[in-house]
Every structure is written in C-alpha cells, then in structure tokens.
N, C-alpha and C. Protein backbone atom coordinates (compact mmCIF):
# COMPACT_ATOMS: atom_id res chain seq x y z
N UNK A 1 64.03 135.47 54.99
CA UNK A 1 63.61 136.00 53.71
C UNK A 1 63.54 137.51 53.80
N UNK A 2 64.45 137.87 52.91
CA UNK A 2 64.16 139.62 52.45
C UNK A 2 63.38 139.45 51.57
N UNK A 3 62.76 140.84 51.56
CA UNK A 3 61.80 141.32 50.39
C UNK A 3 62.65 142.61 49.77
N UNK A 4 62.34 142.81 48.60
CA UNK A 4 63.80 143.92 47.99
C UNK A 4 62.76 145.59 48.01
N UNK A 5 61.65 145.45 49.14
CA UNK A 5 61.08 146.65 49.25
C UNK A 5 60.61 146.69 50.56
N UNK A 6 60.21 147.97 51.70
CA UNK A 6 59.66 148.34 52.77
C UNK A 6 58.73 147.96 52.56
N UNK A 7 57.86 146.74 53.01
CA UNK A 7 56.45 146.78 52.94
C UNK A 7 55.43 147.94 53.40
N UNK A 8 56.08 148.04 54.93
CA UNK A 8 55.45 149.01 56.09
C UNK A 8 55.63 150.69 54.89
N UNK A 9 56.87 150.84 54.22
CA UNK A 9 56.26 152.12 53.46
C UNK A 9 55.78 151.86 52.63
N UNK A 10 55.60 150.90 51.96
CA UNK A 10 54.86 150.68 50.74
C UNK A 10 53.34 151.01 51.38
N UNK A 11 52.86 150.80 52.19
CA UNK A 11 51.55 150.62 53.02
C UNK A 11 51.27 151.87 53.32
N UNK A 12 52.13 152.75 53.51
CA UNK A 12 52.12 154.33 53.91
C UNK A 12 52.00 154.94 53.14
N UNK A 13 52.94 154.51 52.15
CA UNK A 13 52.91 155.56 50.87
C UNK A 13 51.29 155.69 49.67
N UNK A 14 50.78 154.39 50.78
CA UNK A 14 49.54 154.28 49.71
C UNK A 14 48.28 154.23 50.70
N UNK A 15 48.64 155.03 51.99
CA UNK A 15 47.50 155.53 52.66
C UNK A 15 46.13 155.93 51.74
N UNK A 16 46.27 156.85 51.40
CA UNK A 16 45.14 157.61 50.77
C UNK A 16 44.42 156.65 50.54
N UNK A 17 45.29 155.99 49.56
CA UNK A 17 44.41 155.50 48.16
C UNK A 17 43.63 153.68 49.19
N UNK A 18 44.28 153.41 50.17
CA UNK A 18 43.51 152.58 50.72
C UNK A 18 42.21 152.74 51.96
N UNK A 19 42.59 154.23 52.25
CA UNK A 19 41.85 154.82 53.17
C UNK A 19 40.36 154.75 52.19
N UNK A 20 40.14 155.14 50.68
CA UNK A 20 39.43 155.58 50.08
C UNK A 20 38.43 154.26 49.65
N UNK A 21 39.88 153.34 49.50
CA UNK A 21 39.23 152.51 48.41
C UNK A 21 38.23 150.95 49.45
N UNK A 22 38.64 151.48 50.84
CA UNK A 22 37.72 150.99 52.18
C UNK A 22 36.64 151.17 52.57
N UNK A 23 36.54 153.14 52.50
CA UNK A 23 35.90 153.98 52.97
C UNK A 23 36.52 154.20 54.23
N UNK A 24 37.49 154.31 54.47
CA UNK A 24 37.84 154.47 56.11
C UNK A 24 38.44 155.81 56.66
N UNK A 25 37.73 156.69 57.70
CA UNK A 25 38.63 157.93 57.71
C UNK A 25 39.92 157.74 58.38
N UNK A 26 40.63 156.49 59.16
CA UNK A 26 41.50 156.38 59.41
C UNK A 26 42.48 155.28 59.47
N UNK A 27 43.40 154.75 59.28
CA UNK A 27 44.43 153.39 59.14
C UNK A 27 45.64 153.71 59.95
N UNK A 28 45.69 152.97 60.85
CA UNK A 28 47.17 152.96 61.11
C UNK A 28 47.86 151.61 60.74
N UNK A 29 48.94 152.08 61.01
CA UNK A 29 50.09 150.58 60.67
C UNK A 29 51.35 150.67 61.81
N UNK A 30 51.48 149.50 62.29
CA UNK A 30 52.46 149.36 63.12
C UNK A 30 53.10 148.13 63.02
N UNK A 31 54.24 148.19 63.55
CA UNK A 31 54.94 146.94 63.54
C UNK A 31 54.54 145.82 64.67
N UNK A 32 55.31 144.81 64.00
CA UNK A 32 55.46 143.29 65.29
C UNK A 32 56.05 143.51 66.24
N UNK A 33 57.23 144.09 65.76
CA UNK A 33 57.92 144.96 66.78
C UNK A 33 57.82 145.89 67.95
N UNK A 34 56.00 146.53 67.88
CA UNK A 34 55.98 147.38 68.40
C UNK A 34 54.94 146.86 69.90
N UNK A 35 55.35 146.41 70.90
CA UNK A 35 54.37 145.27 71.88
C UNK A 35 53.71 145.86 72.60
N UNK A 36 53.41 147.23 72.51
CA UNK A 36 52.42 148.04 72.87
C UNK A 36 51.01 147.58 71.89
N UNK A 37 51.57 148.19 70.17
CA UNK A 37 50.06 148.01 69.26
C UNK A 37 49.95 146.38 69.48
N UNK A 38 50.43 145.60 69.27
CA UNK A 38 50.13 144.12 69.38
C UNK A 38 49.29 143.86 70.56
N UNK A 39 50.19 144.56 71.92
CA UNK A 39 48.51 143.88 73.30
C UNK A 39 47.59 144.92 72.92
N UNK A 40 47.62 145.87 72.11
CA UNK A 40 45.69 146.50 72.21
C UNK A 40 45.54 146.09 70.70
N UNK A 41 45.91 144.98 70.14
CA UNK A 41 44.72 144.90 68.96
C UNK A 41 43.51 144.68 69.27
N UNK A 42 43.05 144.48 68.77
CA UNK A 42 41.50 144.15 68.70
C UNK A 42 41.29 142.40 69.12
N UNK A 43 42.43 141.80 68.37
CA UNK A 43 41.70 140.44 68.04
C UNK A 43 43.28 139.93 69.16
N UNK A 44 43.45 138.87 69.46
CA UNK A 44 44.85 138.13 69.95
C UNK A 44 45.62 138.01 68.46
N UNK A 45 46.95 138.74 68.66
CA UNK A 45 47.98 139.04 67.48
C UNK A 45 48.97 137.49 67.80
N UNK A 46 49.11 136.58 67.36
CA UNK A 46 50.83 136.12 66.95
C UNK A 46 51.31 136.48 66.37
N UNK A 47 52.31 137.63 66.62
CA UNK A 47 53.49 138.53 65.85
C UNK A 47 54.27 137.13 65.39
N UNK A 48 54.53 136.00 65.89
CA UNK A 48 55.73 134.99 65.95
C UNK A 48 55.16 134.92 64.23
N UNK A 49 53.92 135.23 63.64
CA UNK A 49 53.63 134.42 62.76
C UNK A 49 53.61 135.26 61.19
N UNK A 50 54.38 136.44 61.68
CA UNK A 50 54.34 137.69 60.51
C UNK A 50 55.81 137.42 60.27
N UNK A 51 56.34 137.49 58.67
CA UNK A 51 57.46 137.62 58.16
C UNK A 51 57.16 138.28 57.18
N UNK A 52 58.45 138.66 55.93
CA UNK A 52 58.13 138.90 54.96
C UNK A 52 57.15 138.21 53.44
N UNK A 53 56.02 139.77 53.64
CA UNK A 53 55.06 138.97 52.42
C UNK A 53 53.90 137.99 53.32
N UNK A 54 53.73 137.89 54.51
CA UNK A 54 53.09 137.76 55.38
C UNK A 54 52.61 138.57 56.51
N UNK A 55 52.00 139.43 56.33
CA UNK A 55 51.58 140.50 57.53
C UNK A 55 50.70 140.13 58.72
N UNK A 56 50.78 140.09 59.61
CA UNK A 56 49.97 139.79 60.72
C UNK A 56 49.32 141.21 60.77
N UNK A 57 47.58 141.22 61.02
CA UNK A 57 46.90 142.53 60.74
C UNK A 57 45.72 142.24 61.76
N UNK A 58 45.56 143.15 62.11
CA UNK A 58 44.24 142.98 63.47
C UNK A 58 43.38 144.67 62.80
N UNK A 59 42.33 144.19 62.84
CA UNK A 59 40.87 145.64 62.87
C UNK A 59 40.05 145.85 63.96
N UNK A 60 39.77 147.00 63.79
CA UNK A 60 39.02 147.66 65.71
C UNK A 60 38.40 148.90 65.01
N UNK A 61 37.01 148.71 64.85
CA UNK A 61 36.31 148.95 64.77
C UNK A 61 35.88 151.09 65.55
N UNK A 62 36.42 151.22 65.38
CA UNK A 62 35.65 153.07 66.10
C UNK A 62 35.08 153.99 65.95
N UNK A 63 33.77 153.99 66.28
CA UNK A 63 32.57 154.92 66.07
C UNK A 63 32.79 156.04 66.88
N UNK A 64 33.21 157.29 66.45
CA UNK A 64 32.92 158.57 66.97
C UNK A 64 31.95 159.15 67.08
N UNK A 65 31.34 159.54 68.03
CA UNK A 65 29.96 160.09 67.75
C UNK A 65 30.13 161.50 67.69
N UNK A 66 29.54 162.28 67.40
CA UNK A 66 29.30 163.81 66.82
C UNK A 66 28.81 164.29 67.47
C-alpha cells in the first residue's frame, strides 16, 4: 500500500504546531528504517508492524534540569 503523500514530511512540516498543541519543547521522528532509533526507543518497537497509515511510535520521557 502507497499513500499518495510523505507521511514522515507531513509530520515535519507540522512540527510546530504539534510541538505546541502537546506542550512539548521537543519531537523527533525517525524511521523503521532507521535500527539505531528503533533499539533506543523507550518502549520494545516492532518496526515489522508499521506500514502505510500505520505508524509504529515509541515516547521517552526527558527532564532537563536547569
């Protein structure tokens, strides 16, 4: 299955506005592809289980202290 748009830029292109609408000072996005971000998610990733219109998504939590 194609999707007839970049999800991954669709997701970029709307940084801001999801950074805001979270409260979060930071988001990244990476691919299934990428088997570095997948072994440090946070949670155990099955990439096998992300296609299109299905995102596999892991959160990690990071407190900076001041």
């Amino acid at each position: 299955m194609r999707l007839p748009f970049d999800e991954r830029q669709l997701i970029l292109d709307n940084l801001p506005y999801l950074k805001r609408s979270v409260k979060l000072d930071s988001l990244n996005v990476f691919l299934v592809t990428d088997t570095e971000a997948v072994a440090s998610a946070a949670h155990p990733v099955d990439s096998s289980l992300a296609y299109p219109g299905n995102p596999v998504y892991s959160f990690k939590t990071v407190v900076h202290e001041a």
